[in-house]
Protein backbone atom coordinates (compact mmCIF):
# COMPACT_ATOMS: atom_id res chain seq x y z
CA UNK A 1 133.07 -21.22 -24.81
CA UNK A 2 131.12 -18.21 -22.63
CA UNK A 3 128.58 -18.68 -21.02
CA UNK A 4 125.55 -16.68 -22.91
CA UNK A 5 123.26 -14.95 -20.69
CA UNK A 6 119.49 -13.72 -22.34
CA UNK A 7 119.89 -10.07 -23.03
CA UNK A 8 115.97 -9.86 -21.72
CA UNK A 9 115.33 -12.24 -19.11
CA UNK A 10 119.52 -12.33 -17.85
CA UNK A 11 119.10 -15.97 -17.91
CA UNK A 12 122.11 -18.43 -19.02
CA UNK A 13 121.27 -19.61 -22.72
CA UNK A 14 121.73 -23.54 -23.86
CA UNK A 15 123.85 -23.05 -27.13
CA UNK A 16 120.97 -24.85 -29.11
CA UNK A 17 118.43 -22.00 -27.50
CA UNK A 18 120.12 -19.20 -28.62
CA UNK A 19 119.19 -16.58 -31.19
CA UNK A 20 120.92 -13.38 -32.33
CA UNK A 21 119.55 -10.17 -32.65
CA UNK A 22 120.58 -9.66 -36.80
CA UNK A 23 121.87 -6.21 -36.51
CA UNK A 24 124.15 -6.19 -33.24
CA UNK A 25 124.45 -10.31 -32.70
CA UNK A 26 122.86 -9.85 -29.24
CA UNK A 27 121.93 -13.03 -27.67
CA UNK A 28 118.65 -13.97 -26.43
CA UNK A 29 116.93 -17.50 -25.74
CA UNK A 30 114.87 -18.64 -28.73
CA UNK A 31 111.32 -17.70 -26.51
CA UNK A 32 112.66 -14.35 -25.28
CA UNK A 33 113.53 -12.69 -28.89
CA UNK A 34 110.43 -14.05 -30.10
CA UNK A 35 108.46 -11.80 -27.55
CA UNK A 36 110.67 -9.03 -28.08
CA UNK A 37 109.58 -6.21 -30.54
CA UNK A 38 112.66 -4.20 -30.16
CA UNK A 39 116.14 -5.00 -29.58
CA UNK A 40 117.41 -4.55 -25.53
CA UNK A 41 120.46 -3.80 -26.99
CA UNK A 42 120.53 -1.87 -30.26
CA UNK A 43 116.77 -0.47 -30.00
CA UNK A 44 115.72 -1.64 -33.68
CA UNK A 45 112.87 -3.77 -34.46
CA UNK A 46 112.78 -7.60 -33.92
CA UNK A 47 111.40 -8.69 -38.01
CA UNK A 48 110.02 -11.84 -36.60
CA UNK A 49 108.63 -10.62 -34.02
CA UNK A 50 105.20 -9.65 -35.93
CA UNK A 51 104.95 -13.00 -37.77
CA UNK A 52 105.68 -15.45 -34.08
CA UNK A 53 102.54 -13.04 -32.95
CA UNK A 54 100.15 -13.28 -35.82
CA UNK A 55 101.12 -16.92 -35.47
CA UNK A 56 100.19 -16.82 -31.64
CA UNK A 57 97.20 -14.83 -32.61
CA UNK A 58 96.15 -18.07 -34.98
CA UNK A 59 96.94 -20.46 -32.82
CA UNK A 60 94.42 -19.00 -29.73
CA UNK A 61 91.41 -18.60 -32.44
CA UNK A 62 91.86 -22.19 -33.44
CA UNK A 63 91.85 -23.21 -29.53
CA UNK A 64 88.53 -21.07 -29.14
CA UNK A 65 86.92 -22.33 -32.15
CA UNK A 66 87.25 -25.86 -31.22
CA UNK A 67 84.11 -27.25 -30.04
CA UNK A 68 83.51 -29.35 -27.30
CA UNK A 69 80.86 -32.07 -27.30
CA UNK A 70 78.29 -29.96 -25.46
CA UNK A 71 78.67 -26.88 -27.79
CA UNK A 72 78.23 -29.72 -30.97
CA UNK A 73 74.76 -30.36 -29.01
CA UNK A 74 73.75 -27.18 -28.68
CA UNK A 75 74.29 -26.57 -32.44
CA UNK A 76 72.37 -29.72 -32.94
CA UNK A 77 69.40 -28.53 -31.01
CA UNK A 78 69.15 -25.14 -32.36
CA UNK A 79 69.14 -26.81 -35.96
CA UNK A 80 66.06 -28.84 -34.72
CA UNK A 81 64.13 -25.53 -33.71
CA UNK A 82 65.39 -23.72 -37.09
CA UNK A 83 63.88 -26.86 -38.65
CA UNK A 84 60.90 -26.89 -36.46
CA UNK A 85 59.61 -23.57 -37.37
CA UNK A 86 60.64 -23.73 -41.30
CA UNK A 87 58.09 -26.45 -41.20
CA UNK A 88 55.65 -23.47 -40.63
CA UNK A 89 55.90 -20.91 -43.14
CA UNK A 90 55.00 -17.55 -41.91
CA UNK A 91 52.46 -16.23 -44.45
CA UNK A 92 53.49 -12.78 -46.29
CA UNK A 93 53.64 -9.62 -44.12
CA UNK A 94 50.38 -6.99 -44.85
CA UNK A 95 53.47 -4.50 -45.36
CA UNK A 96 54.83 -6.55 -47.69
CA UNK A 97 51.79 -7.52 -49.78
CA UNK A 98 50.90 -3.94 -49.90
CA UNK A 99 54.49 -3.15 -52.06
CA UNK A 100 54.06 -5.66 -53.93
CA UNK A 101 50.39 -4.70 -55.30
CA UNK A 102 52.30 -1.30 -55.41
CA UNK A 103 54.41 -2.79 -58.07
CA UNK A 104 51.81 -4.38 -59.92
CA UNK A 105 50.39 -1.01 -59.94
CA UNK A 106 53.47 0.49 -61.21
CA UNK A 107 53.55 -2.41 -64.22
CA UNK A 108 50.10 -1.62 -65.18
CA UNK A 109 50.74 2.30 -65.52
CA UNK A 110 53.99 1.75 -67.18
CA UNK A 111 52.52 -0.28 -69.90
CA UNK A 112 49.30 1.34 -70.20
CA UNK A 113 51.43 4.91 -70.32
CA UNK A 114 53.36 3.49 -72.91
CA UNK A 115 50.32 2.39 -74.77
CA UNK A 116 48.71 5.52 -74.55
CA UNK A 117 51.79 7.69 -75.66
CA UNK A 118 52.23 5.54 -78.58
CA UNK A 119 49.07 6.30 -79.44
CA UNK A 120 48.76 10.03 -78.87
CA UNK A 121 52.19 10.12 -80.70
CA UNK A 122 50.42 8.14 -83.96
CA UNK A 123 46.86 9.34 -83.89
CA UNK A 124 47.25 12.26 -85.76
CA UNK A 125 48.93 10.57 -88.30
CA UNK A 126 51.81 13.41 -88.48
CA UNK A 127 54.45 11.10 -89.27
CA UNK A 128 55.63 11.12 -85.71
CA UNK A 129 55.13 7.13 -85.40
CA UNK A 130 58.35 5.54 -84.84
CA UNK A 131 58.82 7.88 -82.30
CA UNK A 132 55.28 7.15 -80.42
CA UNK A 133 56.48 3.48 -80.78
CA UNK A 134 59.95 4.37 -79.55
CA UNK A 135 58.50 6.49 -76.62
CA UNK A 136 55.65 3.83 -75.79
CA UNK A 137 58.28 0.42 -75.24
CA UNK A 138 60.58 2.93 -73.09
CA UNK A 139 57.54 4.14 -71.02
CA UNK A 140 56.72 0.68 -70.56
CA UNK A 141 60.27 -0.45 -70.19
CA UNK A 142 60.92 2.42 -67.00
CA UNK A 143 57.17 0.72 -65.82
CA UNK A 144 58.73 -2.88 -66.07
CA UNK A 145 61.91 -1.70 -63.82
CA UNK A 146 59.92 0.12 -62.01
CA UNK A 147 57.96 -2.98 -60.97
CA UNK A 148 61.20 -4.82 -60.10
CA UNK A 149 62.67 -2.22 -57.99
CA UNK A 150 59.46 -2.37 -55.85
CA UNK A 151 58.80 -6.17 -55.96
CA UNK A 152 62.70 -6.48 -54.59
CA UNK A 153 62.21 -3.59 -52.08
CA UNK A 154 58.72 -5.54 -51.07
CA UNK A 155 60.76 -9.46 -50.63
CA UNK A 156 63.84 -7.30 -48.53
CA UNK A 157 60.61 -6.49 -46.24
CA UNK A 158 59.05 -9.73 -46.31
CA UNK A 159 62.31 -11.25 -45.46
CA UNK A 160 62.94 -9.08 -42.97
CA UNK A 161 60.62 -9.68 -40.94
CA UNK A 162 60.23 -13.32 -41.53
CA UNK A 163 64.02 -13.38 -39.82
CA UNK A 164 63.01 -11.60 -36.98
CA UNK A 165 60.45 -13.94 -36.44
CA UNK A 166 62.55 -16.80 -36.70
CA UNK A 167 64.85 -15.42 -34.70
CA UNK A 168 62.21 -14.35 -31.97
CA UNK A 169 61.24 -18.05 -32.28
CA UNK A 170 64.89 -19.47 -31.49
CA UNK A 171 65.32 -17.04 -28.69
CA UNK A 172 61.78 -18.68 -27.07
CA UNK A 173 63.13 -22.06 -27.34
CA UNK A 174 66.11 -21.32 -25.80
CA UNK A 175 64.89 -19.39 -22.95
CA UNK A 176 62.35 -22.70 -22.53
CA UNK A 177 65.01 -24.73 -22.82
CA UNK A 178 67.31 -23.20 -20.49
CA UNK A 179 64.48 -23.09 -17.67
């Protein structure tokens, strides 16, 4: 039999380390075609080629996400501060507080809007009452979502800033830690 010789590197090929190029039988070492993205020969595009590099791809992330002993104790320790300073809650920010009295405020108006128009709407007696009931629960109704829009706008705040605290926290600790 010829000898094969590596289309890409000009190398001679061990019969069990050759590959063929599928559209012009080109020969190539296993390792060579599977870093080729287009055919030496022929020009047209290798169809493994993508996969054997997504694979590579893979295989490097899994290499870097491995973690060594020291990186396992560094997690360890920055659980401990996390767990340090959840043992102090951070009271309520005055930001915060002051939405969510805003939504308490928006409650009360809804319902005593609705109250009021169910009331103008019946007082008369003009036979307008199922609507003045109608109107007064959907008054109250766009007061009661109203409220919750504002109480979750008030928490997103209050979070917020409790997480930036936190994190200030960690970033002390460290910076004490690494001194």
């Amino acid at each position: 039999m010829a000898d094969l010789i590596c289309a890409k590197c000009k190398q001679p090929i061990e019969e069990s380390n050759a590959v063929e190029c599928p559209f012009c039988w080109e020969v190539y070492h296993k390792e060579c075609w599977e870093d080729t993205e287009i055919c030496e020969t022929c020009r047209k595009y290798n169809p493994i080629y993508e996969m054997v590099q997504k694979q590579k791809e893979i295989e490097i992330q899994d290499s870097q996400n491995e973690k060594t002993e020291t990186e396992y104790n560094e997690i360890e320790s920055q659980e401990e501060i996390a767990a340090e300073i959840n043992g102090k809650e951070m009271p309520s920010s005055l930001v915060a507080n002051s939405v969510l009295l805003a939504s308490i405020v928006a409650l009360a108006s809804g319902i005593a809007g609705g109250i009021a128009f169910a009331i103008y709407m019946m007082w008369p007696s003009t036979g307008r009452d199922t609507a003045g009931i109608i109107g007064g629960i959907a008054i109250a109704g766009l007061g009661f979502a109203l409220m919750l829009a504002i109480k979750g706008f008030a928490e997103l705040i209050n979070n917020s800033q409790k997480n930036a605290y936190y994190l200030s926290k960690l970033v002390e600790k460290q910076k004490e830690k690494d001194e």
